[in-house]
C-alpha atoms as a PDB file:
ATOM      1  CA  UNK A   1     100.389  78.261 128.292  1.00  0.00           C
ATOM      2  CA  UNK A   2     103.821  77.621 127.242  1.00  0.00           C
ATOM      3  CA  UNK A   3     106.845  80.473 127.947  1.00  0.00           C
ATOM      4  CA  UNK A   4     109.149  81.359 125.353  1.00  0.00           C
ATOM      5  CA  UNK A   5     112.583  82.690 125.319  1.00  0.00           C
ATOM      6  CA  UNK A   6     112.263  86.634 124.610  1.00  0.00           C
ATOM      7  CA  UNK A   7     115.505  88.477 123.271  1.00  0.00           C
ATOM      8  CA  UNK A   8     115.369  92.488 123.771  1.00  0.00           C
ATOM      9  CA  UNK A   9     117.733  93.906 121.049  1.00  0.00           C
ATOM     10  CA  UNK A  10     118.197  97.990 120.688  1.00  0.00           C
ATOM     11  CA  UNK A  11     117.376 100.765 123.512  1.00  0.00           C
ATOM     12  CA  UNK A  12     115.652 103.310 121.507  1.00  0.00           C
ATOM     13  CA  UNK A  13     112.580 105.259 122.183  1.00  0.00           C
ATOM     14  CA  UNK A  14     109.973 103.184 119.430  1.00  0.00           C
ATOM     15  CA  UNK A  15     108.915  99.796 121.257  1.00  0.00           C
ATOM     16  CA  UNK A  16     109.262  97.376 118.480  1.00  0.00           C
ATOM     17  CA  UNK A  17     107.998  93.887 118.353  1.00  0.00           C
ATOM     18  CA  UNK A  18     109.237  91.682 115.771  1.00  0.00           C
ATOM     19  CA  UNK A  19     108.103  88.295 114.450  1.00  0.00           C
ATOM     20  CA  UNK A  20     110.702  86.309 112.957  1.00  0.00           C
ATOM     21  CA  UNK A  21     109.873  83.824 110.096  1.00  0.00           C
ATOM     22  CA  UNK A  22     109.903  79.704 110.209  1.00  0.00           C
ATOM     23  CA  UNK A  23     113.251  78.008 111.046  1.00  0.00           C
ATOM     24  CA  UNK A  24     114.687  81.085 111.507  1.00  0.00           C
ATOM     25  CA  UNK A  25     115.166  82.856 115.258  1.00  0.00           C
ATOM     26  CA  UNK A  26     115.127  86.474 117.051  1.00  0.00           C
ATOM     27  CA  UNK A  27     118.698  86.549 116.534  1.00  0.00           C
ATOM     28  CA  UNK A  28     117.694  87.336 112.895  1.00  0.00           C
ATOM     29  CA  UNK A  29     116.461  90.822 113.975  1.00  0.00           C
ATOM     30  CA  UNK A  30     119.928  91.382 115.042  1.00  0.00           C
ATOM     31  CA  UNK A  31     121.132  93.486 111.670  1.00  0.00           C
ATOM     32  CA  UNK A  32     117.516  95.725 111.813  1.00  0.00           C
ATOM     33  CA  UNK A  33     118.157  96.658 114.971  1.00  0.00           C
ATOM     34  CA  UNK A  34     121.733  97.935 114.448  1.00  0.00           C
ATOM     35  CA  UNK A  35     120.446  99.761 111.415  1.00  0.00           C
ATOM     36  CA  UNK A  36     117.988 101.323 113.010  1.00  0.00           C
ATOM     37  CA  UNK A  37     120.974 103.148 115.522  1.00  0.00           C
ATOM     38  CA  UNK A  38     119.090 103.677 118.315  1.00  0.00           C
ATOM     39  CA  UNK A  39     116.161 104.453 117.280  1.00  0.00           C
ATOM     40  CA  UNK A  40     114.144 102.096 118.587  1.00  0.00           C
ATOM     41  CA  UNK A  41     114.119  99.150 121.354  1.00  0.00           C
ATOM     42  CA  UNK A  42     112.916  95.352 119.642  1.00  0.00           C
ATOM     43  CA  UNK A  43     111.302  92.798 121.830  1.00  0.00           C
ATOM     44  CA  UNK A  44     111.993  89.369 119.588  1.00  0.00           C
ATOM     45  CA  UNK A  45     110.538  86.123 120.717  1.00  0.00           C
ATOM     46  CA  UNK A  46     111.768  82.834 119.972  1.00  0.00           C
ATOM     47  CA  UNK A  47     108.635  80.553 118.295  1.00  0.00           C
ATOM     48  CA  UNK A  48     108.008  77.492 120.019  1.00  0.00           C
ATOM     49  CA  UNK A  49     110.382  74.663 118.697  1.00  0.00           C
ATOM     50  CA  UNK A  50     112.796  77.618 117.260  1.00  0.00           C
ATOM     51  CA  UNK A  51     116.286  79.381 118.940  1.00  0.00           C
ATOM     52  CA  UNK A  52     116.028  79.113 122.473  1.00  0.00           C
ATOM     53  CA  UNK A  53     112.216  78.491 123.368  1.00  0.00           C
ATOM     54  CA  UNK A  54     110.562  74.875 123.899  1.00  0.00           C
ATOM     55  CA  UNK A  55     109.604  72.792 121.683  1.00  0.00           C
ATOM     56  CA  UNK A  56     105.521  73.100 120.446  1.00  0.00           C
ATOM     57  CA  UNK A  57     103.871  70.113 122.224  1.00  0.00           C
ATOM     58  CA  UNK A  58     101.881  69.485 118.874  1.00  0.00           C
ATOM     59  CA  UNK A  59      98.598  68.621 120.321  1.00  0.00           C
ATOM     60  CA  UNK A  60      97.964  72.775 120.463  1.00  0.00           C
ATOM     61  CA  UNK A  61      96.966  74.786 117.693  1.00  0.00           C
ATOM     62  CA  UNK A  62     100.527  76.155 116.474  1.00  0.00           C
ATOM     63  CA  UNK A  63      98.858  79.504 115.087  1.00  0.00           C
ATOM     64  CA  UNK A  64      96.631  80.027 118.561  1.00  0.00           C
ATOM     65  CA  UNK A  65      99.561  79.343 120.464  1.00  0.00           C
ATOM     66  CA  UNK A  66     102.423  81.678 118.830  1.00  0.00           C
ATOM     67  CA  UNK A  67     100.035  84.441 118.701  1.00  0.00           C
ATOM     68  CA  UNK A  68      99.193  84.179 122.053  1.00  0.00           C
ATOM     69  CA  UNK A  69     102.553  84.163 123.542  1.00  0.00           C
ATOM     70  CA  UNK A  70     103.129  86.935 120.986  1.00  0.00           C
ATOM     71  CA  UNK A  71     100.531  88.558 122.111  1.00  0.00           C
ATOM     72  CA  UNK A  72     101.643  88.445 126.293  1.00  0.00           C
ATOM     73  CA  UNK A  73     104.996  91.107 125.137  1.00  0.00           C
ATOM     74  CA  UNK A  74     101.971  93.372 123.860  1.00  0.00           C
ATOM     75  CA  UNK A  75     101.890  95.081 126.917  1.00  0.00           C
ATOM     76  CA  UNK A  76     101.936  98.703 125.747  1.00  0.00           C
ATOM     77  CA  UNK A  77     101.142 100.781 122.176  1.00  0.00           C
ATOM     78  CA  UNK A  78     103.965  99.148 119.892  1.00  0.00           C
ATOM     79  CA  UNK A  79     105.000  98.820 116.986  1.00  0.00           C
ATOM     80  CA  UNK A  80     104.953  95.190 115.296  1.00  0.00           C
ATOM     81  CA  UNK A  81     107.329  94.070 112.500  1.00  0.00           C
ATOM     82  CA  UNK A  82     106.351  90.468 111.286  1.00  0.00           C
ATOM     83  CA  UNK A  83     108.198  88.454 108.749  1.00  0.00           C
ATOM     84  CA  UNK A  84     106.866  85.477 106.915  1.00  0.00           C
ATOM     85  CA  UNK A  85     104.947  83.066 108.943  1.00  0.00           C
ATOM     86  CA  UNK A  86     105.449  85.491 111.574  1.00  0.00           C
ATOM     87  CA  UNK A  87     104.126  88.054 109.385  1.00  0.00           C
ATOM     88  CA  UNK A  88     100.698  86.357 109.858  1.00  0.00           C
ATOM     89  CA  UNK A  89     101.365  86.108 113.443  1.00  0.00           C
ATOM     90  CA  UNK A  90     101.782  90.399 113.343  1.00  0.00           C
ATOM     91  CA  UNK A  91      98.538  90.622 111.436  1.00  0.00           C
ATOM     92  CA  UNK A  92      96.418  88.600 113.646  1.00  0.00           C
ATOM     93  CA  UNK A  93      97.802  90.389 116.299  1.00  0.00           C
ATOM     94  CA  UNK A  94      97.060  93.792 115.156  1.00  0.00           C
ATOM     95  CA  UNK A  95      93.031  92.734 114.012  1.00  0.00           C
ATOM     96  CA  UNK A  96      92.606  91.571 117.942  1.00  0.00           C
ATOM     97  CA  UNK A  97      94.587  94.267 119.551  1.00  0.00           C
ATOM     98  CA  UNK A  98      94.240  97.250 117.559  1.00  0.00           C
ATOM     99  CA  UNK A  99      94.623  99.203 120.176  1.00  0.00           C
ATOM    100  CA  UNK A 100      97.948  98.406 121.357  1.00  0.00           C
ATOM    101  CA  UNK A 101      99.502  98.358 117.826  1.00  0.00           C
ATOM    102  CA  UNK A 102     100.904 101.871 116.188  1.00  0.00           C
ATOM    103  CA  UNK A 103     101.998 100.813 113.295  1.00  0.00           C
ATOM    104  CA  UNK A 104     102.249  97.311 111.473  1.00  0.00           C
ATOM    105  CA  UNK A 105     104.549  95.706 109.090  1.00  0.00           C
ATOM    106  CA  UNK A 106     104.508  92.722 106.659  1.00  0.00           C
ATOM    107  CA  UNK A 107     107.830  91.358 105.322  1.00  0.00           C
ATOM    108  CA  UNK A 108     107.193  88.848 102.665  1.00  0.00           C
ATOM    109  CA  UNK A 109     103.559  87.250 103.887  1.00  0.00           C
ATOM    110  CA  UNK A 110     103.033  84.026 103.578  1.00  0.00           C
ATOM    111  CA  UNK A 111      99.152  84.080 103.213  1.00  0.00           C
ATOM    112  CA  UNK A 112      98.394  82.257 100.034  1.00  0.00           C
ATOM    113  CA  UNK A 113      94.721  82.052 100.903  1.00  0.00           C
ATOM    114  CA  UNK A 114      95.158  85.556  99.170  1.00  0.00           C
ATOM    115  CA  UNK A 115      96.604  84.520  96.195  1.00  0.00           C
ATOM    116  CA  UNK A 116      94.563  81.189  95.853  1.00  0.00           C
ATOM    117  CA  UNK A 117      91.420  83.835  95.769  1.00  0.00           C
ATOM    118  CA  UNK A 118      93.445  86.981  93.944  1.00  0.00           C
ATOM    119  CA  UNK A 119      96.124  84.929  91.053  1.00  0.00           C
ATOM    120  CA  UNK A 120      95.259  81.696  91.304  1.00  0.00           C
ATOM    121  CA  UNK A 121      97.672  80.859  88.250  1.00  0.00           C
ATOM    122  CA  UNK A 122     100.676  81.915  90.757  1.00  0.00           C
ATOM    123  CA  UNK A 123      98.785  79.928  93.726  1.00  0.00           C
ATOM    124  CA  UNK A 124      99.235  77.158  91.419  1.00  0.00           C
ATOM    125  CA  UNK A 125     102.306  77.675  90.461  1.00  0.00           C
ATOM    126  CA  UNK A 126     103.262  77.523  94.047  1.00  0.00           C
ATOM    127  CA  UNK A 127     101.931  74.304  95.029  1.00  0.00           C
ATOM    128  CA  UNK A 128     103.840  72.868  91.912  1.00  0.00           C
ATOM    129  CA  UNK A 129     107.341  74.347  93.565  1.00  0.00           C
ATOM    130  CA  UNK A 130     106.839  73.317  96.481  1.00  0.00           C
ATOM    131  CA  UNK A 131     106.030  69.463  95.703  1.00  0.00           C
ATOM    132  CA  UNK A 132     109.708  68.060  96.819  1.00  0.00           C
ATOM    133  CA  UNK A 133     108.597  69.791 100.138  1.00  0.00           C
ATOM    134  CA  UNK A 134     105.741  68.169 100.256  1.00  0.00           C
ATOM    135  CA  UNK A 135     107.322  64.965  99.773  1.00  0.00           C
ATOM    136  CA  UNK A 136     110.141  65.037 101.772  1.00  0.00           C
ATOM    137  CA  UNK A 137     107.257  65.561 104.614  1.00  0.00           C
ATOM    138  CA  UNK A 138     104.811  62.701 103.896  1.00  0.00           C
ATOM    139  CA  UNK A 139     108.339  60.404 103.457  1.00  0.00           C
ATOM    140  CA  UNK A 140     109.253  61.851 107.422  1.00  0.00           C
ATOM    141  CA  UNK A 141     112.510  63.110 105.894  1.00  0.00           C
ATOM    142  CA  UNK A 142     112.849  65.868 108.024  1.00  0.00           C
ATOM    143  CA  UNK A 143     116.115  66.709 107.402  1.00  0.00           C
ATOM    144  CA  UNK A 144     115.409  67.148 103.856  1.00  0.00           C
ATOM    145  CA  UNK A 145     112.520  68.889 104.190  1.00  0.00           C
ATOM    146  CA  UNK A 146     114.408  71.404 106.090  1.00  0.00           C
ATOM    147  CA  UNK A 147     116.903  71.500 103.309  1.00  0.00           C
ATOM    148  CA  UNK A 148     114.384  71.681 100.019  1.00  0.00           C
ATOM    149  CA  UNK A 149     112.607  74.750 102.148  1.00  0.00           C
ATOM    150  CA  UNK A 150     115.413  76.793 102.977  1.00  0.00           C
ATOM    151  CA  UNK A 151     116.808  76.707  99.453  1.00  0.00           C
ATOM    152  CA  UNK A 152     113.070  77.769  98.079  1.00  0.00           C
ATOM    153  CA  UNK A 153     112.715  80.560 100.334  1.00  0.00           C
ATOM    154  CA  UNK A 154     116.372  81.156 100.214  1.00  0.00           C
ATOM    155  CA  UNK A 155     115.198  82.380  96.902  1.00  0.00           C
ATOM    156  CA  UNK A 156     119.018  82.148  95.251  1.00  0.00           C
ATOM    157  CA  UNK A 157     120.506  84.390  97.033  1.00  0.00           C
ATOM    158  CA  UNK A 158     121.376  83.272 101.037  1.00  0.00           C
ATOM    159  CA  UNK A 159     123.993  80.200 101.336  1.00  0.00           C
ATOM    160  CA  UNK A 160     123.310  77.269 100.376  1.00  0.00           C
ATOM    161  CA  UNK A 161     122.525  74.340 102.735  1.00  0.00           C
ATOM    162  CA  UNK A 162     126.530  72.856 103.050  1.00  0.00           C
ATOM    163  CA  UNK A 163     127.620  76.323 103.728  1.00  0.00           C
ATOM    164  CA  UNK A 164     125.917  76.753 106.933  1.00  0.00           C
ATOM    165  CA  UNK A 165     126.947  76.245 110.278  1.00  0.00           C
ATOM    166  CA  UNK A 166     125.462  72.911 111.896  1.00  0.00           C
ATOM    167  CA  UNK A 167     124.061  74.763 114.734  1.00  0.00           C
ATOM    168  CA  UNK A 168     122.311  76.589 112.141  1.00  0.00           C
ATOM    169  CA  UNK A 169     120.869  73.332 110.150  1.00  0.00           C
ATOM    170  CA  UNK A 170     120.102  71.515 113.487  1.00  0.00           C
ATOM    171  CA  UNK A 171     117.590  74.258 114.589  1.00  0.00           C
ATOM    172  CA  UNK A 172     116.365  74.454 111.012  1.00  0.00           C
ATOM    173  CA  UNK A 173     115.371  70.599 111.422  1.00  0.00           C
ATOM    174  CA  UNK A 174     114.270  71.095 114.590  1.00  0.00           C
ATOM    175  CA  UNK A 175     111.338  73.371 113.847  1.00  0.00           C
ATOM    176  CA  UNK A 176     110.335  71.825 110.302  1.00  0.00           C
ATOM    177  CA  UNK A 177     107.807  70.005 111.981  1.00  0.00           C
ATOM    178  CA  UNK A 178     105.078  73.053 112.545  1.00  0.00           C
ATOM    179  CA  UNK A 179     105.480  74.198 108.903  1.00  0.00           C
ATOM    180  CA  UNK A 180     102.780  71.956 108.096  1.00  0.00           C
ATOM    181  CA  UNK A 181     100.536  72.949 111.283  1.00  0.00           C
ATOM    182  CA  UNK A 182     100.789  76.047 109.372  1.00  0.00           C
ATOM    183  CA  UNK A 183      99.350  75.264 106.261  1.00  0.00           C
ATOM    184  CA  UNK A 184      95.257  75.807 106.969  1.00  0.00           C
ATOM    185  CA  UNK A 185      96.051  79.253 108.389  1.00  0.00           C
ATOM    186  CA  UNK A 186      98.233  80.197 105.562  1.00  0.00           C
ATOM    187  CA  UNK A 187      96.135  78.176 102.415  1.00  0.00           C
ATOM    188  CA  UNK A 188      92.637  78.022 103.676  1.00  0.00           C
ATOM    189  CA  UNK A 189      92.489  81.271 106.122  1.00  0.00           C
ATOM    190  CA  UNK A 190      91.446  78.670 109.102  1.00  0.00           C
ATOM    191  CA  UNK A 191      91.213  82.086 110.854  1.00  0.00           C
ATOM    192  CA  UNK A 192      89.047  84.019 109.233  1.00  0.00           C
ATOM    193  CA  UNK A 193      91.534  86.840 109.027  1.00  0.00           C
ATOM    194  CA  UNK A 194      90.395  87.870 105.348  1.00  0.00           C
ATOM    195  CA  UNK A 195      86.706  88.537 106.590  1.00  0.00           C
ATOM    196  CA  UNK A 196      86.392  92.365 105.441  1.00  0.00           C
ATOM    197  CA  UNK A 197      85.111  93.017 109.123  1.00  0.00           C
ATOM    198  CA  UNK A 198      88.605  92.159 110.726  1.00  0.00           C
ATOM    199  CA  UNK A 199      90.710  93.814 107.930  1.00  0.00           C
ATOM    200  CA  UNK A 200      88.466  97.123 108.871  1.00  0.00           C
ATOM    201  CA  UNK A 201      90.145  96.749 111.882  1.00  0.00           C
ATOM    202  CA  UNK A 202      93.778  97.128 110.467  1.00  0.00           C
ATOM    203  CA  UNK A 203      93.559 101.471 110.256  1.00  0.00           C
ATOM    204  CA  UNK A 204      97.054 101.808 111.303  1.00  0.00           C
ATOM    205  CA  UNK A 205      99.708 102.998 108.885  1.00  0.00           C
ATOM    206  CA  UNK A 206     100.673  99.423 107.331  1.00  0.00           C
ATOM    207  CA  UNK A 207     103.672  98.838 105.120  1.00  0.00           C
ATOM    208  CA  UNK A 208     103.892  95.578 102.836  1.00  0.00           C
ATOM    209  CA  UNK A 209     107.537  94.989 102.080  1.00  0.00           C
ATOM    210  CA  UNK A 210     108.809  92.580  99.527  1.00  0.00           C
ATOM    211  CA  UNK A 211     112.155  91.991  97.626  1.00  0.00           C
ATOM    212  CA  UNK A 212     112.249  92.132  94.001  1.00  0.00           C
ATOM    213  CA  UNK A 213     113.845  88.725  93.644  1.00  0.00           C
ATOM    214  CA  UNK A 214     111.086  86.832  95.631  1.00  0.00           C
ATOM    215  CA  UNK A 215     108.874  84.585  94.475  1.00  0.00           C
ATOM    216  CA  UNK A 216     106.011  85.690  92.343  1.00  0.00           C
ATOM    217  CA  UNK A 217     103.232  84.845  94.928  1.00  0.00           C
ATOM    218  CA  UNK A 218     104.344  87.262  97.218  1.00  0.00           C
ATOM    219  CA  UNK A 219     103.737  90.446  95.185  1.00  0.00           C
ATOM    220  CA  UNK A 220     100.248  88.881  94.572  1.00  0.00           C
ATOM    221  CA  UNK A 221     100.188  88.229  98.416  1.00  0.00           C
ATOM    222  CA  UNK A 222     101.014  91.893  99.666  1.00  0.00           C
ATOM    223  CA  UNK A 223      98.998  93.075  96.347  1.00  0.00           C
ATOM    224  CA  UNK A 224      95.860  91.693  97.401  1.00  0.00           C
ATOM    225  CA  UNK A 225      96.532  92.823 101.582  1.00  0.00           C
ATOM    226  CA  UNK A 226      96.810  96.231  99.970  1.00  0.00           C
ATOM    227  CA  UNK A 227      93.666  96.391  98.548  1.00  0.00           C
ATOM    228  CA  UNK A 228      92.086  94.427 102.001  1.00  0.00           C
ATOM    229  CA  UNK A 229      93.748  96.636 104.538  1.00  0.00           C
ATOM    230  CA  UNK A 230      92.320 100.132 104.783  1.00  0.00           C
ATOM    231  CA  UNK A 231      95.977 102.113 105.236  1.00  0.00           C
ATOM    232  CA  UNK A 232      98.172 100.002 103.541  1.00  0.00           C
ATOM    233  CA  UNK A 233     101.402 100.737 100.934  1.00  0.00           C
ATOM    234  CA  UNK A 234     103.091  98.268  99.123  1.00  0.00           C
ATOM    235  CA  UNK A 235     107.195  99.020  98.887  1.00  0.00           C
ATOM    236  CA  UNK A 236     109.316  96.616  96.941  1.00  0.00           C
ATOM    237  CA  UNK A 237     113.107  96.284  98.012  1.00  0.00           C
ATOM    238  CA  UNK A 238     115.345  95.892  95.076  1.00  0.00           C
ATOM    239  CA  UNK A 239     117.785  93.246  94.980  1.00  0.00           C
ATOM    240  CA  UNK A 240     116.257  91.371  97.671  1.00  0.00           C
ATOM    241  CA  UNK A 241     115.185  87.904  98.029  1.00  0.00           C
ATOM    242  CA  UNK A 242     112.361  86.208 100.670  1.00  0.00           C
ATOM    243  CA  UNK A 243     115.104  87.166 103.400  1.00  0.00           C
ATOM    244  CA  UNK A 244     114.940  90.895 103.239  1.00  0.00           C
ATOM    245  CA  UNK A 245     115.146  91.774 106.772  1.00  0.00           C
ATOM    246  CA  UNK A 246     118.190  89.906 107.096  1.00  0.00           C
ATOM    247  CA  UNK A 247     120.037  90.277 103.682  1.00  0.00           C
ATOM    248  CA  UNK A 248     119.228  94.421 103.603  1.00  0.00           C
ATOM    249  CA  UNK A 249     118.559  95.700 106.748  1.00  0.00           C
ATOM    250  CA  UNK A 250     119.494  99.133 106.258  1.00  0.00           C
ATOM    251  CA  UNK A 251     116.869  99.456 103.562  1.00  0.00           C
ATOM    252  CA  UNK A 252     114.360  97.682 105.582  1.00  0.00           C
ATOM    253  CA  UNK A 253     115.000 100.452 108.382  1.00  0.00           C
ATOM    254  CA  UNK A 254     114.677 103.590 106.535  1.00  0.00           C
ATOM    255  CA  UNK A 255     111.459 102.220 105.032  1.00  0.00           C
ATOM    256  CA  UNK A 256     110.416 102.082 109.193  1.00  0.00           C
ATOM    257  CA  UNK A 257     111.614 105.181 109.944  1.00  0.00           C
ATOM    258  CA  UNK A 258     109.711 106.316 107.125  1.00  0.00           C
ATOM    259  CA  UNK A 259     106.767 105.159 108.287  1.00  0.00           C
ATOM    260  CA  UNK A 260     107.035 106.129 111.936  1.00  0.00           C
ATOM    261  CA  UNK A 261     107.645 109.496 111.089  1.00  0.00           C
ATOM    262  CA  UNK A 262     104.906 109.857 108.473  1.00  0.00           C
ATOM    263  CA  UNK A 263     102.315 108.761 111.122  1.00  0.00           C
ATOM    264  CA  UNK A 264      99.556 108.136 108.846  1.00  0.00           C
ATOM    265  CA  UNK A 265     100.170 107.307 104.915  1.00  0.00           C
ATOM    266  CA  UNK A 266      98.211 109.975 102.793  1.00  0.00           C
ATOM    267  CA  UNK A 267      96.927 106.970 100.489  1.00  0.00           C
ATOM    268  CA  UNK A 268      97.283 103.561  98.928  1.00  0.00           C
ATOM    269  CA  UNK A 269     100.297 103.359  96.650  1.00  0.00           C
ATOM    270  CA  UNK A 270     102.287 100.494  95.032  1.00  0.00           C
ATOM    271  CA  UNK A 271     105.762 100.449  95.284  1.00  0.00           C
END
């Protein structure tokens, strides 16, 4: 198995691990963890071919192998704080070591294999947006495929593409390449995680977070993980995009604290 680089942010009393999403890094956790003050200590790994971890060897299965280096800094009960692709990652996680995981937390999901079953109208939608994606890919335009996907999931709010530093837009072409690995996890469920058995298994307190200026899939997506998920609450962050955790932190950690202190939620509600 492959190592990855692991960056410890915060020294508070909750053990947090966090996810971070695609072409992003664990430097992106950075803001959370101030807002949380203390409160908690994050243990942030870099995904293979992101920040300062090795590149994926691409003969692997991308999904088997992030979770399971994921899964090596689950070495205690923690809480887990996925976003995006890595969102998927923390859910996986938490159906195989149930365990070892206090509390769980969805930023924006990916997982359109719920709304291609649940709104399939919005699935559709998707796979219309994301077409210059698509071709950017099958043309081996990297560099514009990095480009077309961080202004979609930039949603119209984060800078745009020129803006950023070059550092930033060299690692974003660097890990393009395992977006599509991703796609039978995230379209087809490759992993079986919507089998009602393995959501059973998801009975911690479980908060679905999405922004209010996101794109309409993902209320479907964290809709239809509410009803799946046995203790889960769908919150919706106003003002925010597809890059909550990074563009409002502060809200993101009171929603946490929230649900650290509750312990248990005393039912399903919508946000």
């Amino acid at each position: 198995m492959q190592s990855v680089f692991v960056r410890q942010l915060g020294e508070g009393g909750r053990n947090l691990l966090a996810l971070h999403c695609t072409i992003a890094h664990s430097g992106a956790w950075s803001g959370l963890s101030k807002a949380l003050d203390g409160s908690a200590s994050l243990v942030a790994p870099d995904m293979l071919s992101h920040g300062r971890s090795p590149d994926w060897d691409g003969q692997s299965d991308f999904f088997d192998a992030v979770t399971g280096l994921a899964a090596v800094e689950l070495t205690k009960p923690m809480d887990i704080v996925g976003h995006s692709f890595g969102a998927i990652v923390a859910l996986r996680l938490a159906m195989e070591h149930p365990d070892l995981v206090r509390s769980l937390t969805l930023i924006e999901p990916v997982f359109f294999a719920v709304a291609k079953q649940d709104a399939p109208d919005l699935y559709d939608q998707h796979l219309r947006e994301s077409q210059p994606i698509e071709a950017a890919f099958q043309a081996g335009d990297e560099s514009l495929a990095a480009r077309l996907f961080n202004r979609m999931w930039s949603t119209g709010i984060g800078p745009k593409w020129p803006d950023l530093p070059e550092r930033t837009r060299a690692g974003m072409v660097r890990g393009i390449h395992v977006v599509p690995a991703s796609y039978p996890v995230l379209y087809d469920d490759q992993a079986g995680l919507l089998d009602p058995d393995k959501c059973k298994r998801i009975s911690m307190p479980t908060l679905l977070l999405s922004g209010s200026k996101t794109h309409p899939t993902i209320p479907a997506i964290c809709d239809g993980l509410q009803r799946r998920l046995p203790n889960a609450r769908h919150e919706v962050i106003q003002g925010a995009g597809h890059m909550l955790p990074i563009s409002h932190p502060l809200e993101t950690s009171v929603l946490l604290q929230e649900l650290w202190k509750a312990g248990h939620w005393t039912g399903v509600t919508t946000g």
